[in-house]
Structure formats: C-alpha cells, structure tokens
Protein backbone atom coordinates (compact mmCIF):
# COMPACT_ATOMS: atom_id res chain seq x y z
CA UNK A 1 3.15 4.06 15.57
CA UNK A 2 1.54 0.89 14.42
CA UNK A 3 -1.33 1.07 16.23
CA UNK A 4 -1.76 4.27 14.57
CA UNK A 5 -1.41 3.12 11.14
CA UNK A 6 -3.13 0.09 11.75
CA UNK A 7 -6.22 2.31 12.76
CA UNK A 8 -5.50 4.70 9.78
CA UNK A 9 -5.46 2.02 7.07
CA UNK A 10 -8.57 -0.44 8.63
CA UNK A 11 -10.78 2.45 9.01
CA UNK A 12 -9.96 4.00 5.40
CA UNK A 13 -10.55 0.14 4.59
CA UNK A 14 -13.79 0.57 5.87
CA UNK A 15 -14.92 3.77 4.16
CA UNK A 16 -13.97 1.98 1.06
CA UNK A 17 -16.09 -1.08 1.61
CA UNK A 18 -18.81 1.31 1.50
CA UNK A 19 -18.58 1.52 -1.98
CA UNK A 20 -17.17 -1.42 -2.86
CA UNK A 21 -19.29 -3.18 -5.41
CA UNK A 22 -21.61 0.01 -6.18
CA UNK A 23 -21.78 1.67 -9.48
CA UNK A 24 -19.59 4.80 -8.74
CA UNK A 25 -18.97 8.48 -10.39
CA UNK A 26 -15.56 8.25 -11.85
CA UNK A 27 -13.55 11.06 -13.39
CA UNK A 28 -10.42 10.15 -15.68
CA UNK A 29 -6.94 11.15 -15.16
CA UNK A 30 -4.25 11.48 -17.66
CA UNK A 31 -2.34 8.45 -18.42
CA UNK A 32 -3.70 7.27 -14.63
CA UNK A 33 -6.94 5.43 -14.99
CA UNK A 34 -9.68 7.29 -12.87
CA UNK A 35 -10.79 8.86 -9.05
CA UNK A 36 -13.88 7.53 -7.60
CA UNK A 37 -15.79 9.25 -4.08
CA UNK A 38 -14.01 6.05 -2.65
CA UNK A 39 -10.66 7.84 -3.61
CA UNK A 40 -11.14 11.00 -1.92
CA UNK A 41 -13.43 10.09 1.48
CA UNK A 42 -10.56 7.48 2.18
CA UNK A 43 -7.54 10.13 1.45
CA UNK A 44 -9.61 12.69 3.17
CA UNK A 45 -10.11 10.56 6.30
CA UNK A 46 -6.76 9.95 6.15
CA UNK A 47 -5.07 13.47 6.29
CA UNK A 48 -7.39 14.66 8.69
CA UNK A 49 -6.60 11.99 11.29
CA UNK A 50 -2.70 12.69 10.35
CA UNK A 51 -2.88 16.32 11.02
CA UNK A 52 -4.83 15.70 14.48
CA UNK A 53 -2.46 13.79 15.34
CA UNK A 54 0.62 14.58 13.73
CA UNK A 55 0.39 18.62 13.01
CA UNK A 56 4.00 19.08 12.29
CA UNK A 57 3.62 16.92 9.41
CA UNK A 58 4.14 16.69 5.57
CA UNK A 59 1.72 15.37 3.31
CA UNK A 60 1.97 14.00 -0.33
CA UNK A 61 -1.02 12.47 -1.42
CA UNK A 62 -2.19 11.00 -4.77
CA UNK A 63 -5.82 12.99 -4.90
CA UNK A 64 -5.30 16.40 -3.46
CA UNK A 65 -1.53 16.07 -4.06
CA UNK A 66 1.69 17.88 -2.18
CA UNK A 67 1.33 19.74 1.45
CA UNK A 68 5.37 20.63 2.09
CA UNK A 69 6.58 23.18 4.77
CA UNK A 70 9.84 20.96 5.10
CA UNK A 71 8.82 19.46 8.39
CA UNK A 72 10.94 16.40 9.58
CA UNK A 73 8.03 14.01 9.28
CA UNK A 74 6.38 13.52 5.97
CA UNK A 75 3.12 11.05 5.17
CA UNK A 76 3.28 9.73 1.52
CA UNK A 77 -0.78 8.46 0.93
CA UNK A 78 -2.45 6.36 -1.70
CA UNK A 79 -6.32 6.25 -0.46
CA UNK A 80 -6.57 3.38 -2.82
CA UNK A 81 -4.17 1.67 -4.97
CA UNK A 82 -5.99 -0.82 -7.52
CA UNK A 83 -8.87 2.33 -8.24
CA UNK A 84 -9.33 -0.11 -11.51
CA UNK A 85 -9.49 -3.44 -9.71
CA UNK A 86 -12.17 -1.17 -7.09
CA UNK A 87 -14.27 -0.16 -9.29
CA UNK A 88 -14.53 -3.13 -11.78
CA UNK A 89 -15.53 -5.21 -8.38
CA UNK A 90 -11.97 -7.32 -7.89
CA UNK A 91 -11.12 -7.47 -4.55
CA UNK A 92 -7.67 -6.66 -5.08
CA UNK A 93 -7.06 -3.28 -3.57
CA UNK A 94 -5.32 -1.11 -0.47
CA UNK A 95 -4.63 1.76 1.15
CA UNK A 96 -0.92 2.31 1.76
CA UNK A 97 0.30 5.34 3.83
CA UNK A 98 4.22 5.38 4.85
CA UNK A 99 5.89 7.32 7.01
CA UNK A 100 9.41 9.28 6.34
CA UNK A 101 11.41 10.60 9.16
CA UNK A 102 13.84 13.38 7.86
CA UNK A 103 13.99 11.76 4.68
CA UNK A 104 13.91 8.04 5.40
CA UNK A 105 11.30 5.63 5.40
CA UNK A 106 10.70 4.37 8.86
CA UNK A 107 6.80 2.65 9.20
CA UNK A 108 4.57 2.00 6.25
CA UNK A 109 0.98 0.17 6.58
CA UNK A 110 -0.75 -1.26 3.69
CA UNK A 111 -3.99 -2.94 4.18
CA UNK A 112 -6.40 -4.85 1.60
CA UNK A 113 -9.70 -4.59 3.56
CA UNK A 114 -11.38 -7.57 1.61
CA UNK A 115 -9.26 -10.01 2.35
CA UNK A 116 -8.34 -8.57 6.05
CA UNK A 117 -4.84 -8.23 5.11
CA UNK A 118 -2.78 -5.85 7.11
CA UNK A 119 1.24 -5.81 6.11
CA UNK A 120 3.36 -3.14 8.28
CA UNK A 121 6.47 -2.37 8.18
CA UNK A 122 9.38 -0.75 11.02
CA UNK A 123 12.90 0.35 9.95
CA UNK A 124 15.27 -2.32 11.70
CA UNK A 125 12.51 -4.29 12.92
CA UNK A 126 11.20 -6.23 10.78
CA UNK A 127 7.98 -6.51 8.46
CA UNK A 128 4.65 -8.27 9.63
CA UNK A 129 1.17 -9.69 7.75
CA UNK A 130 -1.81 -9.94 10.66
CA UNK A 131 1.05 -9.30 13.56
CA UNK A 132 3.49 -12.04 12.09
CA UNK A 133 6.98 -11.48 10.76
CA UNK A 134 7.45 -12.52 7.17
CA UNK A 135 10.01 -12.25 4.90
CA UNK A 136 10.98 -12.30 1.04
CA UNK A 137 10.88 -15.47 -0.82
CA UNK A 138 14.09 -17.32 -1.16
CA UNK A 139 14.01 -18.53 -4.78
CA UNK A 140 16.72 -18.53 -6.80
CA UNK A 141 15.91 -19.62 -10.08
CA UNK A 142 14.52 -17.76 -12.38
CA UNK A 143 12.66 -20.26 -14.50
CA UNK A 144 10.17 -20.96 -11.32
CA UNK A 145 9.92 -17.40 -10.09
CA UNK A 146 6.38 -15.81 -10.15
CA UNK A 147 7.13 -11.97 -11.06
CA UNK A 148 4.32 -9.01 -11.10
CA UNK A 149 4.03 -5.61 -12.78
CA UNK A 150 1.94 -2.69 -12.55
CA UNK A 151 -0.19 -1.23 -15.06
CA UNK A 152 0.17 0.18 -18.40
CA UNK A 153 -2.57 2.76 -19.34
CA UNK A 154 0.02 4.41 -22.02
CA UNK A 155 -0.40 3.44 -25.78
CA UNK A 156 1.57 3.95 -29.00
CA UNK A 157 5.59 3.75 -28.94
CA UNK A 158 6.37 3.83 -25.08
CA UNK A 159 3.39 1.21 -24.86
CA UNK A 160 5.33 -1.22 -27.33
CA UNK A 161 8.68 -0.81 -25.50
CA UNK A 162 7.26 -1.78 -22.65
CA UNK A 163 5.68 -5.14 -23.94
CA UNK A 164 8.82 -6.08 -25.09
CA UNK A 165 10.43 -6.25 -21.94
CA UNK A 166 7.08 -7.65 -20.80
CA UNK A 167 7.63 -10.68 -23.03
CA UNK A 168 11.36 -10.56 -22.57
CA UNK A 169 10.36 -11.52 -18.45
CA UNK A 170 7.69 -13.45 -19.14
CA UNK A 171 10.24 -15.88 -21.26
CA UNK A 172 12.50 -16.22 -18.32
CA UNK A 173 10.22 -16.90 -15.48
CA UNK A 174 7.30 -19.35 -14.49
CA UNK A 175 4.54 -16.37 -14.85
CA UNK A 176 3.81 -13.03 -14.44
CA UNK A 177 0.86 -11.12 -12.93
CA UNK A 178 -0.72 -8.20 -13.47
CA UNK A 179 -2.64 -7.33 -10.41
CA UNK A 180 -3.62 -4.32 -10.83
CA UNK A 181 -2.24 -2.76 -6.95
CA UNK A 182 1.21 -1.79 -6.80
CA UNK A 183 1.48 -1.71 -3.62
CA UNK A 184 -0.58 -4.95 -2.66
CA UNK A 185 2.29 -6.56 -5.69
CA UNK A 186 5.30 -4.70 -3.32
CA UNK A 187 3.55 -6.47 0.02
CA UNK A 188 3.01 -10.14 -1.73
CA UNK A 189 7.00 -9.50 -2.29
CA UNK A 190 7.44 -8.78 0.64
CA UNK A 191 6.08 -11.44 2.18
CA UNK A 192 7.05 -14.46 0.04
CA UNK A 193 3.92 -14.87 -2.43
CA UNK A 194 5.75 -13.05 -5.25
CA UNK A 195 9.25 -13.19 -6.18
CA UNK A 196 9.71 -10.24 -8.20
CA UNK A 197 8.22 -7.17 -9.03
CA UNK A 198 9.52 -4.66 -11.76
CA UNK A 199 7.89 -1.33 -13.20
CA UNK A 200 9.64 1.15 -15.39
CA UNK A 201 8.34 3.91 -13.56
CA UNK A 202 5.86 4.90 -10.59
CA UNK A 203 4.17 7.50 -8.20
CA UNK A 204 6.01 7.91 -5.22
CA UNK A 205 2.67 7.01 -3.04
CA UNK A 206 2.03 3.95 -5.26
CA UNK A 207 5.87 2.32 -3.64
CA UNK A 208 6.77 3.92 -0.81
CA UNK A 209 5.38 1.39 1.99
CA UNK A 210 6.07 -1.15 -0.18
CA UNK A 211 9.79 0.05 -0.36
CA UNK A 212 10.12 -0.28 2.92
CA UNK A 213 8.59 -3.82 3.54
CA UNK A 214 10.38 -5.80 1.01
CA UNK A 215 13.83 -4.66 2.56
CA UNK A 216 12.48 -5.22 5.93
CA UNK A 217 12.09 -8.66 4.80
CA UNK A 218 15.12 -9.00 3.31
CA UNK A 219 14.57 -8.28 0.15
CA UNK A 220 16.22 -5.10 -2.14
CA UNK A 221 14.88 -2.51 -4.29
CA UNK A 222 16.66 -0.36 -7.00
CA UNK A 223 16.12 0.99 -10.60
CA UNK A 224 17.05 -1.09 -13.30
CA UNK A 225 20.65 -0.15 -13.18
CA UNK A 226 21.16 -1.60 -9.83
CA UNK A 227 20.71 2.09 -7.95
CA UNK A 228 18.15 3.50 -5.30
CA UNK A 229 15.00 4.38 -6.86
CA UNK A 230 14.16 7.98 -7.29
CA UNK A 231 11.04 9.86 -8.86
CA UNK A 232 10.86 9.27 -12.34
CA UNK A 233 12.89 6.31 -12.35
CA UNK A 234 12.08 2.63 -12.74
CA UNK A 235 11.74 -0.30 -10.05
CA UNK A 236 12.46 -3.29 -9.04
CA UNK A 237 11.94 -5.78 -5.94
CA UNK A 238 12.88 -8.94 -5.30
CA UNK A 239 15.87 -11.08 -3.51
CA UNK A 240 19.28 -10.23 -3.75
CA UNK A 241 19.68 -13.11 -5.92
CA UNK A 242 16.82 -12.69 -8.61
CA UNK A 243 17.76 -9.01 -8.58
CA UNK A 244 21.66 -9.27 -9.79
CA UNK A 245 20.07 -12.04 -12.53
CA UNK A 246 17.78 -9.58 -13.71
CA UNK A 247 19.86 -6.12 -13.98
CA UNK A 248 21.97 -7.15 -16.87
CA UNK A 249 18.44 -8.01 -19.15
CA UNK A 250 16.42 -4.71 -17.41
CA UNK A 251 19.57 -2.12 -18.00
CA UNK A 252 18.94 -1.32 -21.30
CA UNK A 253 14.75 -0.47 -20.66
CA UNK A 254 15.89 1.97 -17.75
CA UNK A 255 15.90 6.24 -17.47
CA UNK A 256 19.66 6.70 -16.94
C-alpha cells in the first residue's frame, strides 16, 4: 500500500506543478477560499487511479464530494490542501489521501511536491518523511513550543472568538504559524518541526492522514475537551504532554 500512495500523491504532485506559478481560473466557495483546474485534475487523477485499483472502494473527496455504498475500504482525498498558498505562488501545499479500513485509519500519504516531501503513515508501524521513521517532538514546555493553526476565512462574531483564543496561545508559547496547509501543519507535527497544532473545526479530508501520522509518531489527537475528534468538532495535535497543558485553557472555545 505505500507504493501505491506514494505513486498516487507524487503523480497528483506533478499535475499540480503544472500550474504552479500560472495565473489560474478560480471559483469561490463559501466560507472555504476557492477551487482552481489544479484542484480538480489532481482529485480527478486521483479517484480514477483508486477505483482501477481499488473498485470496492469509498470515496469522500473535497471537490466532487461523497461516493458511499458502505464498502469496508473508504479513501478520504484533499487534491490540494493550501489552494490559497497554490495559487498566491507559496510553495506550501499537498495532496493528502488516507485510507480507512472498516472505519479506522490504517495508511495515509501526504506529499508537498515542491519541496519533495513525502510523509506516510501505517497503523502500528510507524510514520516516515522520504522512507525514514520520525516521530513527534518531545517538548515539554510550553513557553518554547512552536504551535500552528489553520485558516480563518469567517468574519464577524465567530471570527473574533476565534482571535481570542488565537492571542490567548500565542501568549503561552514561543510562536505560532499560520501556514496555510492543514495537513502539511498535521505532518510538520508529526514529524518534530511543530509542536502543536489546534483548529476549532475542520473537513474531514483536510485531517485525516494527518490524524493518523502524528499518533504514529507518538503523538495524540482529540477535540478540545480531551475526546476523539469527530465531524464538526475541533482539533488538536501535539505530545501527550503539551496536550493535557493545553485542554484546561482550549475547553471553554470547544463544540460540546
């Protein structure tokens, strides 16, 4: 199965190098940013190969969204997480496919095809960048840790909670990033060059792989009241350590 998603994601990378740096037709989404061609050649590449493949299989995709005849295996697809980064020419971008197994995440893949980084993840084996293991960082204190967060393309009243527990983070930590690519932020965690990552609520295709890398490496994820994330609810990744600091100040920002 790596091989396979290691094909998947490089030559989706590929299709989106195509465009990369182009001026590009973009249509807007509510509350979501935008869809460029990139989007929807890379997520159509994608599902094609998958169903060549994989017949039996489930699909949930970002672009042409849910394909569900309750088969056992089930592909959850982002074509291209960081659409803004993509198309404003920042080379901080992915594709991230994961794969569930009757109803748990068991390989994920997510590759930035700029920098050549390729992070994939196996239930009980481990999580890898370029074909070596890596694992979540080990710091402890929050005063040094470097957190990230996703974007915020809300305004008004939900907008203003959210920079409050923006600020409230950025006061207890050495920095935080926005990077624009949840899933890239979910890899860097898993792999040591973040320490945190928190979001008070996602797509299912924008955290999936991720999910499964940063407890491969030996990390945890949950909502902000310490339980497993489901859709709809917030997120957050880190060690176990950073995590049980940051539940008692994140609890009150949470969806019970």
């Amino acid at each position: 199965m790596e091989n396979f998603i290691s094909d998947l994601c490089k030559t989706s990378g590929e299709i989106l190098l195509k465009y990369f740096g182009k001026d590009l037709n973009q249509k807007e989404k509510t509350d979501a940013g935008f869809v460029t061609h990139a989007d929807i050649e890379s997520e159509n590449y994608i599902i094609s190969t998958i169903k060549k493949s994989f017949p039996e299989s489930d699909i949930v995709a970002e672009e042409s969204g849910e394909d569900i005849k309750n088969n056992p295996r089930k592909w959850i697809i982002d074509p291209l997480d960081g659409t803004t980064n993509f198309a404003s020419r920042i080379p901080f971008f992915a594709v991230s496919v994961a794969l569930e197994e009757d109803g748990i995440l068991t390989h994920s893949g997510i590759y930035n095809p700029v920098t050549e980084e390729f992070f994939y993840g196996a239930r009980g084996k481990g999580v890898f960048l370029n074909g070596e293991p890596v694992k979540v960082s080990s710091q402890d204190d929050m005063a040094k840790a470097v957190f990230s967060t996703g974007d915020y393309y809300y305004r008004g009243k939900k907008f203003q909670k959210s920079m409050e527990l923006f600020n409230k983070i950025y006061e207890i930590s050495r920095v935080v990033r926005v990077s624009g690519s949840v899933a890239l932020a979910l890899a860097y965690i898993a792999s040591g060059k973040y320490d945190s990552f928190w979001q008070e609520s996602f797509n299912y295709w924008d955290v999936a792989a991720g999910i499964l890398m940063v407890e491969e490496g030996g990390g945890r994820v949950t909502d902000f009241h310490g339980r497993k994330v489901k859709k709809g609810s917030s997120i957050i990744a880190a060690n176990n350590r950073l995590i049980s600091d940051l539940l008692p100040a994140l609890s009150k920002y949470g969806n019970r």
